[in-house]
Protein backbone atom coordinates (compact mmCIF):
# COMPACT_ATOMS: atom_id res chain seq x y z
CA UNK A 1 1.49 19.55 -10.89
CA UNK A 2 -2.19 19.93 -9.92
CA UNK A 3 -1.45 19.68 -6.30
CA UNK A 4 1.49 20.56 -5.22
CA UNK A 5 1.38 20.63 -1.06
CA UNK A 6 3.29 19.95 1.78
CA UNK A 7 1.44 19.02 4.61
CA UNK A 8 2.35 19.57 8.54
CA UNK A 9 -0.28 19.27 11.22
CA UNK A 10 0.79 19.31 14.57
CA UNK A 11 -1.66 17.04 16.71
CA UNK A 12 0.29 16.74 20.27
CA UNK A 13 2.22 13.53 20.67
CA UNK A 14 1.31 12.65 16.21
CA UNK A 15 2.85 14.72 14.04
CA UNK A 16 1.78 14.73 10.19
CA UNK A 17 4.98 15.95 7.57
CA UNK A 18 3.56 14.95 4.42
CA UNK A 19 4.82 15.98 1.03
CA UNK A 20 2.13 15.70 -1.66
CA UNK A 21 2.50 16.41 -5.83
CA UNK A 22 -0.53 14.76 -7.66
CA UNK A 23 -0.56 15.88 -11.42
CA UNK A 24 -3.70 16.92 -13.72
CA UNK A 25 -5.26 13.46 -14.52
CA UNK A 26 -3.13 11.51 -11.78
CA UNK A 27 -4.67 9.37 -8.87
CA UNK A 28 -2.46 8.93 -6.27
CA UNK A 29 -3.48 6.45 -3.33
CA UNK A 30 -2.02 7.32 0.33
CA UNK A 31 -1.90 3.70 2.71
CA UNK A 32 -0.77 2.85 5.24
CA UNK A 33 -2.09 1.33 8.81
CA UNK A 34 -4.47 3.08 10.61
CA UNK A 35 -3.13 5.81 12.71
CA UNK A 36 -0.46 6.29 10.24
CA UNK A 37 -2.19 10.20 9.32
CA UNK A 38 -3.88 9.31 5.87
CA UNK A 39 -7.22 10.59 7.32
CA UNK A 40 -5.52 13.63 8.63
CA UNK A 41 -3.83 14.32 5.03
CA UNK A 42 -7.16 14.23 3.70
CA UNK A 43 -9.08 16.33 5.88
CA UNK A 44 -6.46 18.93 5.29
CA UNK A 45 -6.62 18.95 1.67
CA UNK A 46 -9.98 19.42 2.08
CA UNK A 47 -10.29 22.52 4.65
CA UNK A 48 -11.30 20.64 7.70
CA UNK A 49 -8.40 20.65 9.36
CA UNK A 50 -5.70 24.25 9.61
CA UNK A 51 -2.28 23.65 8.97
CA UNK A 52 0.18 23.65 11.15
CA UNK A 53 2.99 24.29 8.69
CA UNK A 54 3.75 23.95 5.13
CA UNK A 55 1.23 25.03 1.84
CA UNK A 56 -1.40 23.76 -0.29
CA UNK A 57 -1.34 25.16 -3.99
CA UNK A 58 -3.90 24.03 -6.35
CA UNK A 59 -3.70 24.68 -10.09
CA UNK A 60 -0.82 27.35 -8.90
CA UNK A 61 -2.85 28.93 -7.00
CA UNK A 62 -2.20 28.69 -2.48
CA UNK A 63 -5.07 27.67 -0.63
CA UNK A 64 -3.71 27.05 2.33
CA UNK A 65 -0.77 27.69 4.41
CA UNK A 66 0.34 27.44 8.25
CA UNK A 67 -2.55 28.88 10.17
CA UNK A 68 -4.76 29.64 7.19
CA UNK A 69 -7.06 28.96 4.47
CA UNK A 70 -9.66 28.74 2.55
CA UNK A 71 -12.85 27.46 3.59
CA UNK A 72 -13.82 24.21 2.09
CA UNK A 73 -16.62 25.98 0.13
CA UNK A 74 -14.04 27.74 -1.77
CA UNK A 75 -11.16 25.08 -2.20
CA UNK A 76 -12.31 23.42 -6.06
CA UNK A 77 -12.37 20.26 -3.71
CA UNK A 78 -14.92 17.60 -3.93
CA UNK A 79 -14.79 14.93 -1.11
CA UNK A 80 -16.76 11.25 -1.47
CA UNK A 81 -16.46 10.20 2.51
CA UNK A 82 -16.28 6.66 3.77
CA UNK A 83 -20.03 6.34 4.76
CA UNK A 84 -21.11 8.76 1.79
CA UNK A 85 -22.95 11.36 3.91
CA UNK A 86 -26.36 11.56 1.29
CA UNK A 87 -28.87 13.43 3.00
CA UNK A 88 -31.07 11.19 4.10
CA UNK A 89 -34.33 13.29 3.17
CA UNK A 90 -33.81 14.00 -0.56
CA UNK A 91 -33.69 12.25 -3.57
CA UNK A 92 -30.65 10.85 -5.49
CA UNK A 93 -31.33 14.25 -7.88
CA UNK A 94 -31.70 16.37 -5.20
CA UNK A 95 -28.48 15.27 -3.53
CA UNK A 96 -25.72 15.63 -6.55
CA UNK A 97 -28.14 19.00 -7.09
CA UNK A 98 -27.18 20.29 -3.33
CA UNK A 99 -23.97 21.49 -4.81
CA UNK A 100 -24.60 23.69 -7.33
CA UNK A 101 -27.58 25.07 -5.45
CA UNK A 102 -25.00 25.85 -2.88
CA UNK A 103 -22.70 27.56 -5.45
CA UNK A 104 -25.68 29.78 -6.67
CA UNK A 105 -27.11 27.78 -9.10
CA UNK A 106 -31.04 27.92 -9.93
CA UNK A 107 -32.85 25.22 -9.06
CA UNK A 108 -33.51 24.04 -13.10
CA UNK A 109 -29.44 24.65 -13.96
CA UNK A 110 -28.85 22.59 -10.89
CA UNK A 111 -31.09 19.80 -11.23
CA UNK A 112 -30.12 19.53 -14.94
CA UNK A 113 -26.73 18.89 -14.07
CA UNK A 114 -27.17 16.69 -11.77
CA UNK A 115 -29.29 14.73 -13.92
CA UNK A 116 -26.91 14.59 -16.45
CA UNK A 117 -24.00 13.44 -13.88
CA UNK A 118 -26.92 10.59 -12.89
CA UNK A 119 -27.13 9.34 -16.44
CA UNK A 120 -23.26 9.31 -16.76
CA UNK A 121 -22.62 7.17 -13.50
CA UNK A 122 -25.47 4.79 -14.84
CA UNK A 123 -28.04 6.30 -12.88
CA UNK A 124 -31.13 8.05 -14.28
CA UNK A 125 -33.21 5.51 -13.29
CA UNK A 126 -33.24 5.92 -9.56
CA UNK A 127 -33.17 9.49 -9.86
CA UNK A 128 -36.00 9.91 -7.41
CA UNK A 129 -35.26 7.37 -5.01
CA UNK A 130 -34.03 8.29 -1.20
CA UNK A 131 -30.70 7.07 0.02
CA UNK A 132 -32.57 4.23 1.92
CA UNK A 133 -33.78 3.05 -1.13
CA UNK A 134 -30.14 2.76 -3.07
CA UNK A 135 -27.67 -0.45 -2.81
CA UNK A 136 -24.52 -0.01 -1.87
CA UNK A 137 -23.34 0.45 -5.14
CA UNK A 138 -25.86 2.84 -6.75
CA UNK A 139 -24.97 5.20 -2.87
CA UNK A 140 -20.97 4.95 -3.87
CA UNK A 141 -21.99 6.53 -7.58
CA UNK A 142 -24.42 9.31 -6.03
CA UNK A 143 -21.72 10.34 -3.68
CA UNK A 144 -19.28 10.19 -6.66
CA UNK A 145 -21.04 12.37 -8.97
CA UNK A 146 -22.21 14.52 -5.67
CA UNK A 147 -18.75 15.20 -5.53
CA UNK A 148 -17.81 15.73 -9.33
CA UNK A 149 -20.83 18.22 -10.24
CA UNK A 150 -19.33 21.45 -9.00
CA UNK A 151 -16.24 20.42 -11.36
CA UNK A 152 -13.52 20.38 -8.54
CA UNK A 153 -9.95 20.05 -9.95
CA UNK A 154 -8.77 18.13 -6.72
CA UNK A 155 -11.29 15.07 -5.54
CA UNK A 156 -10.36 12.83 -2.41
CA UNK A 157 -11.99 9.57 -1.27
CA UNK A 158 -11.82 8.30 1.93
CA UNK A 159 -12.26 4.75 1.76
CA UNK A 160 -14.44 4.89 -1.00
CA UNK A 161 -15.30 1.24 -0.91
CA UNK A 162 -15.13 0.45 2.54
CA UNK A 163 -19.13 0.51 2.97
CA UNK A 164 -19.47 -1.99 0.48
CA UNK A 165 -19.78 -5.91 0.82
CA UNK A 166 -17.35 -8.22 -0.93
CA UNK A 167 -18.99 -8.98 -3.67
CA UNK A 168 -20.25 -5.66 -4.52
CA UNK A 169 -16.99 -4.04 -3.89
CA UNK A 170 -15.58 -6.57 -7.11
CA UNK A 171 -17.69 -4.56 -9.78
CA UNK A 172 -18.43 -0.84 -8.27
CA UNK A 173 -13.84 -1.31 -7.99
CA UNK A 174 -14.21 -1.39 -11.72
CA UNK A 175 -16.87 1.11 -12.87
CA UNK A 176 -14.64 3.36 -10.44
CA UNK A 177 -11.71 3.21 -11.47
CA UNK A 178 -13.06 4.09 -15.32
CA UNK A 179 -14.60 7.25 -13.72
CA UNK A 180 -11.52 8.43 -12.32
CA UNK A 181 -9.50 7.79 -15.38
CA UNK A 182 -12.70 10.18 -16.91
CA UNK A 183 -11.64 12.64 -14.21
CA UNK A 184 -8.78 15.91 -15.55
CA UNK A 185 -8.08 16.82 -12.27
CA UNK A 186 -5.83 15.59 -9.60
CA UNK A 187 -7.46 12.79 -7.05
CA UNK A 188 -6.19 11.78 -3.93
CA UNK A 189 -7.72 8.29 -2.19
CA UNK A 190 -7.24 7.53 1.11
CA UNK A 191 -7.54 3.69 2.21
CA UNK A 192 -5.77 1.05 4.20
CA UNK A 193 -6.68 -1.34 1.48
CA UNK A 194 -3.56 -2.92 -1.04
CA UNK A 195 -5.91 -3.52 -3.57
CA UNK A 196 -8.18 -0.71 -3.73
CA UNK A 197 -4.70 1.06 -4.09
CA UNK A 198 -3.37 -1.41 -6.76
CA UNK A 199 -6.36 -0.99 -8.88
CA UNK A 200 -7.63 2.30 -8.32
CA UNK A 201 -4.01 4.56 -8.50
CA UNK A 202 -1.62 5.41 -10.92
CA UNK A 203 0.46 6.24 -7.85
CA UNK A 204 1.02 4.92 -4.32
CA UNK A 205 2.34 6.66 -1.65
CA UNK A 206 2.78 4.63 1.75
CA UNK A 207 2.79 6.61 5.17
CA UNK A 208 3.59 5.44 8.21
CA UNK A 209 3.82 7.33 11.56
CA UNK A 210 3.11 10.31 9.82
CA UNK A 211 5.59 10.76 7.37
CA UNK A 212 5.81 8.96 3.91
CA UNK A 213 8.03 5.75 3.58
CA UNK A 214 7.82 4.76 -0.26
CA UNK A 215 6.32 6.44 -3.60
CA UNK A 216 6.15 4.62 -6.52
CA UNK A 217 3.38 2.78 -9.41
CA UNK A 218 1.75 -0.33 -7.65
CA UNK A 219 4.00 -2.43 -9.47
CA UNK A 220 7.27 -1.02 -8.16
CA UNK A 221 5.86 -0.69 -4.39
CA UNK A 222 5.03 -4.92 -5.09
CA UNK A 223 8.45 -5.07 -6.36
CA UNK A 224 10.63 -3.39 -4.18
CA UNK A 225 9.07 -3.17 -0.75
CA UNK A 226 11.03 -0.54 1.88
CA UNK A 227 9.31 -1.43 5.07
CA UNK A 228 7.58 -4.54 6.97
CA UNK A 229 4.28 -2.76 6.06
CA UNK A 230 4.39 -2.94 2.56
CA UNK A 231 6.36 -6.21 2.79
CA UNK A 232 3.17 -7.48 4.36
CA UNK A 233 0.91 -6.13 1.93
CA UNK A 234 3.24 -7.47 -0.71
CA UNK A 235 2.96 -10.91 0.73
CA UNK A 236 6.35 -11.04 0.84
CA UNK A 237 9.59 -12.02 3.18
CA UNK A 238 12.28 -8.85 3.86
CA UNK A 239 14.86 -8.53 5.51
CA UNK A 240 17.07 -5.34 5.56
CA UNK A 241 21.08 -5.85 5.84
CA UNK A 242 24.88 -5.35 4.21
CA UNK A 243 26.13 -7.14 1.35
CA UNK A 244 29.59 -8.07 -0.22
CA UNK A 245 30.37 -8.15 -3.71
CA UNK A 246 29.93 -12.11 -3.74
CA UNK A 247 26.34 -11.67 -2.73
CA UNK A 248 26.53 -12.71 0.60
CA UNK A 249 24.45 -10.31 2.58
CA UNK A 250 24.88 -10.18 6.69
CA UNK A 251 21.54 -9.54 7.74
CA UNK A 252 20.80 -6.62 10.56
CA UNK A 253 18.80 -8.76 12.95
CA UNK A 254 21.26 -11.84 12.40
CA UNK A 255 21.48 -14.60 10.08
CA UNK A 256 22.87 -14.42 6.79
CA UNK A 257 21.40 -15.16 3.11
CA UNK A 258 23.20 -15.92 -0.21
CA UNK A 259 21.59 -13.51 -3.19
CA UNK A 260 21.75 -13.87 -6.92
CA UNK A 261 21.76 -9.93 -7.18
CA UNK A 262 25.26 -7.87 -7.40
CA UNK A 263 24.50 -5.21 -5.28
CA UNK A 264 26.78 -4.65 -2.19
CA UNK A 265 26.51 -2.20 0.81
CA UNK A 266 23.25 -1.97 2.37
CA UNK A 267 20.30 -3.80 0.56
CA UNK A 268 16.75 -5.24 1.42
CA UNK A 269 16.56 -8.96 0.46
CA UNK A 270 13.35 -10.14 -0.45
CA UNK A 271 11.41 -13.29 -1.44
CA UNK A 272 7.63 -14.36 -1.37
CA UNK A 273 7.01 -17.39 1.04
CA UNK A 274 6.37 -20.08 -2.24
CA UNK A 275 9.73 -19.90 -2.64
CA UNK A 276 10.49 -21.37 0.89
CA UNK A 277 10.54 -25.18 1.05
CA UNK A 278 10.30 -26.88 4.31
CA UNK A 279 11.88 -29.98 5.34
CA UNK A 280 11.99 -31.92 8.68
CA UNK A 281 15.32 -32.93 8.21
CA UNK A 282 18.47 -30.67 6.93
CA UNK A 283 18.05 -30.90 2.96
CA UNK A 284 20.91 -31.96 0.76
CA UNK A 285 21.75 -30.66 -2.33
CA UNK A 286 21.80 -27.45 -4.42
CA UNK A 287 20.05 -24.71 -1.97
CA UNK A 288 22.55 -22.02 -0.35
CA UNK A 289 20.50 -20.80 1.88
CA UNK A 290 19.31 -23.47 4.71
CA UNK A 291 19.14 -22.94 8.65
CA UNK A 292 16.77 -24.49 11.27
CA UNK A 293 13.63 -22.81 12.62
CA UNK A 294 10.29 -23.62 14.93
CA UNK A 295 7.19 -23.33 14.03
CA UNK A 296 4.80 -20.43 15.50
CA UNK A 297 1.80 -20.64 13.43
CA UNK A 298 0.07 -22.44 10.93
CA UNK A 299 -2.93 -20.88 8.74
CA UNK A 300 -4.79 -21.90 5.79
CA UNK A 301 -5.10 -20.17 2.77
CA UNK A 302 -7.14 -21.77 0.50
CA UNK A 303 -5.94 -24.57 -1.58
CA UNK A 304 -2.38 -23.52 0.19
CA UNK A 305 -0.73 -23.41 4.39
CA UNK A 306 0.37 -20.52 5.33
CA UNK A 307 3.50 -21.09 8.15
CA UNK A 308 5.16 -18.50 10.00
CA UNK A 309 9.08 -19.69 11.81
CA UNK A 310 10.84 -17.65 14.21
CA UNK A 311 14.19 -18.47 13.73
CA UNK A 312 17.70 -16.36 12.75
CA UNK A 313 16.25 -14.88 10.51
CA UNK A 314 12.32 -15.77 11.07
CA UNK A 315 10.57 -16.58 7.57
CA UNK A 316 7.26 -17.53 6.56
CA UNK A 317 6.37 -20.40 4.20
CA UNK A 318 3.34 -21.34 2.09
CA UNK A 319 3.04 -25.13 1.13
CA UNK A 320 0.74 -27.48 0.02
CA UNK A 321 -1.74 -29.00 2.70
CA UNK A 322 -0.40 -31.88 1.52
CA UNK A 323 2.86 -30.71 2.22
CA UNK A 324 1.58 -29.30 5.85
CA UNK A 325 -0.55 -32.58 6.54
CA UNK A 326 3.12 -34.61 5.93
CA UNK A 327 5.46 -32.54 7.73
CA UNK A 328 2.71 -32.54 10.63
CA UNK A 329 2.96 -29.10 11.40
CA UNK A 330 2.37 -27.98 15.32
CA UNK A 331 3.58 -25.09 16.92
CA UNK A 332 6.82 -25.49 18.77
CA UNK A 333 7.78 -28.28 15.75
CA UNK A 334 11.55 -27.77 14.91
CA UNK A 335 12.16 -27.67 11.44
CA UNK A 336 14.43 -26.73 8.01
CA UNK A 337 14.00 -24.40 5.78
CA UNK A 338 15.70 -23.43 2.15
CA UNK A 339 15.42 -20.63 -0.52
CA UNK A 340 17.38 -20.77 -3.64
CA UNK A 341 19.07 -17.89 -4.17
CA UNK A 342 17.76 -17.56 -7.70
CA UNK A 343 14.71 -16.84 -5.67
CA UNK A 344 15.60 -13.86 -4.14
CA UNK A 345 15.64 -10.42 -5.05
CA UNK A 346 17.96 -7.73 -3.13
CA UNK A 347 17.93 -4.24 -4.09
CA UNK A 348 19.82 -1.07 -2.84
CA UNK A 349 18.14 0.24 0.81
């Protein structure tokens, strides 16, 4: 591994315990909810912040450890921060140059490299201009190549596309993502976004509270979600409870489901809300798992309704506005609800 770190910081009542392996040419993504200590991970890694236990080693070599460290200066770490940081007074140039002047450079060496970082990011054109004169975009690639010129084996971003407007944020996702995958050293991105993570990271690891909840590629986090977090993020219904080897699983908050899947002991059960059909009336026919909710909520999502139930267990339920319009929706409405099990997925817990 690149990185290979265990992070503790001690901050009174919020306590960070992070394990952390990123290999040579990996991007791993950290999310989670805000407050969950993915800012905190960062601004370890990076020297801002001491350890209060535990080690960073970087290309086998310790950096840091309980108490001590290198200073950032001195870490092979280049950081791109949520709101960039470009000095405001110099030029594109002059910014990516500000490294390797700092490292010792002379100002020609420096300025040639960071003209040649400019051209690779797409950007010898605006060479001269000021930060107030750059888009959103054309800011996010200075930063980037600020950040790469020194030739850091470990790069984090902190919401690297947080500053940017939706539309932007479609295209500078892209260009990127092909830098990183440019990139031989191990990066670390830190956002609360699902998709930034989905595109951007080989890797995902979710943290919440502090500590880290589920590690996996973006499609097996999708897959198999461990918490209501990711569940969320997923888009997905799950429920946690104990199954029998007929696939009936008791769930822990009450209820019970009928699953397709032979697993038995504890399991998650999960389904996305297309799969739930809503009925005024108790359906008939060939769905094993039916029971009567109310309505709490109803949202639209497009061409599609969004409608959350409390009921043993609550669900949510995307149909048709069609569908909505016809049912007649409100809150407090009593209706049914049925998944086919062939719609479910459960999966050891």
């Amino acid at each position: 591994m690149s990185l290979h770190a265990r992070l503790v910081v001690d901050r009174g009542r919020f306590r960070l315990d992070l394990p952390l392996d990123v290999a040579a040419g990996e991007v791993v993504a950290l999310l989670g909810p805000n407050g969950s200590g993915k800012t905190t991970a960062l601004r370890a890694l990076a020297g801002l912040i001491t350890l209060s236990g535990g080690s960073i080693d970087l290309d086998g070599t310790e950096i840091a450890r309980a108490g001590h460290g290198l200073p950032p200066e001195r870490r092979r770490v280049g950081v791109v921060f949520q709101d960039y940081l470009l000095f405001p007074h110099l030029s594109a140039l002059e910014n990516v140059a500000f490294g390797p002047r700092s490292a010792g450079a002379s100002r020609a060496v420096a300025r040639d490299r960071a003209a040649q970082w400019l051209a690779r990011m797409g950007l010898a054109d605006i060479a001269a201009n000021k930060p107030g004169r750059l888009s959103g975009g054309q800011a996010q690639r200075v930063a980037l190549a600020r950040a790469l010129v020194t030739n850091p084996r470990l790069l984090l971003l902190d919401e690297p596309l947080a500053a940017l407007d939706a539309g932007t944020r479609l295209s500078v996702r892209g260009d990127l993502r092909r830098h990183l995958a440019a990139f031989d050293g191990a990066t670390v991105i830190v956002t609360h976004d699902s998709l930034d993570a989905m595109v951007l990271a080989d890797r995902i690891v979710v943290i919440e509270a502090g500590h880290p909840v589920q590690d996996g590629s973006p499609a097996e986090i999708v897959r198999r979600p461990r918490t209501e977090y990711v569940a969320r993020l997923a888009g997905l219904n799950l429920y946690r409870g104990n199954a029998d080897a007929d696939g009936h699983v008791m769930l822990a908050d009450g209820g019970r489901l009928t699953v397709d899947d032979r697993v038995a002991g504890d399991v998650f059960v999960a389904f996305p809300p297309s799969a739930v059909a809503v009925h005024r009336e108790r359906p008939s026919g060939s769905p094993r798992n039916v029971w009567e909710v109310t309505v709490v909520g109803v949202e639209a999502h497009g061409e599609r309704v969004r409608v959350e139930l409390t009921g043993v267990p609550p669900v949510a339920a995307e149909i048709t506005t069609g569908a909505a319009a016809e049912l007649d929706l409100l809150p407090g409405t009593t209706v049914w609800v049925a998944v086919k099990a062939t719609e479910t997925h459960a999966y050891p817990a």
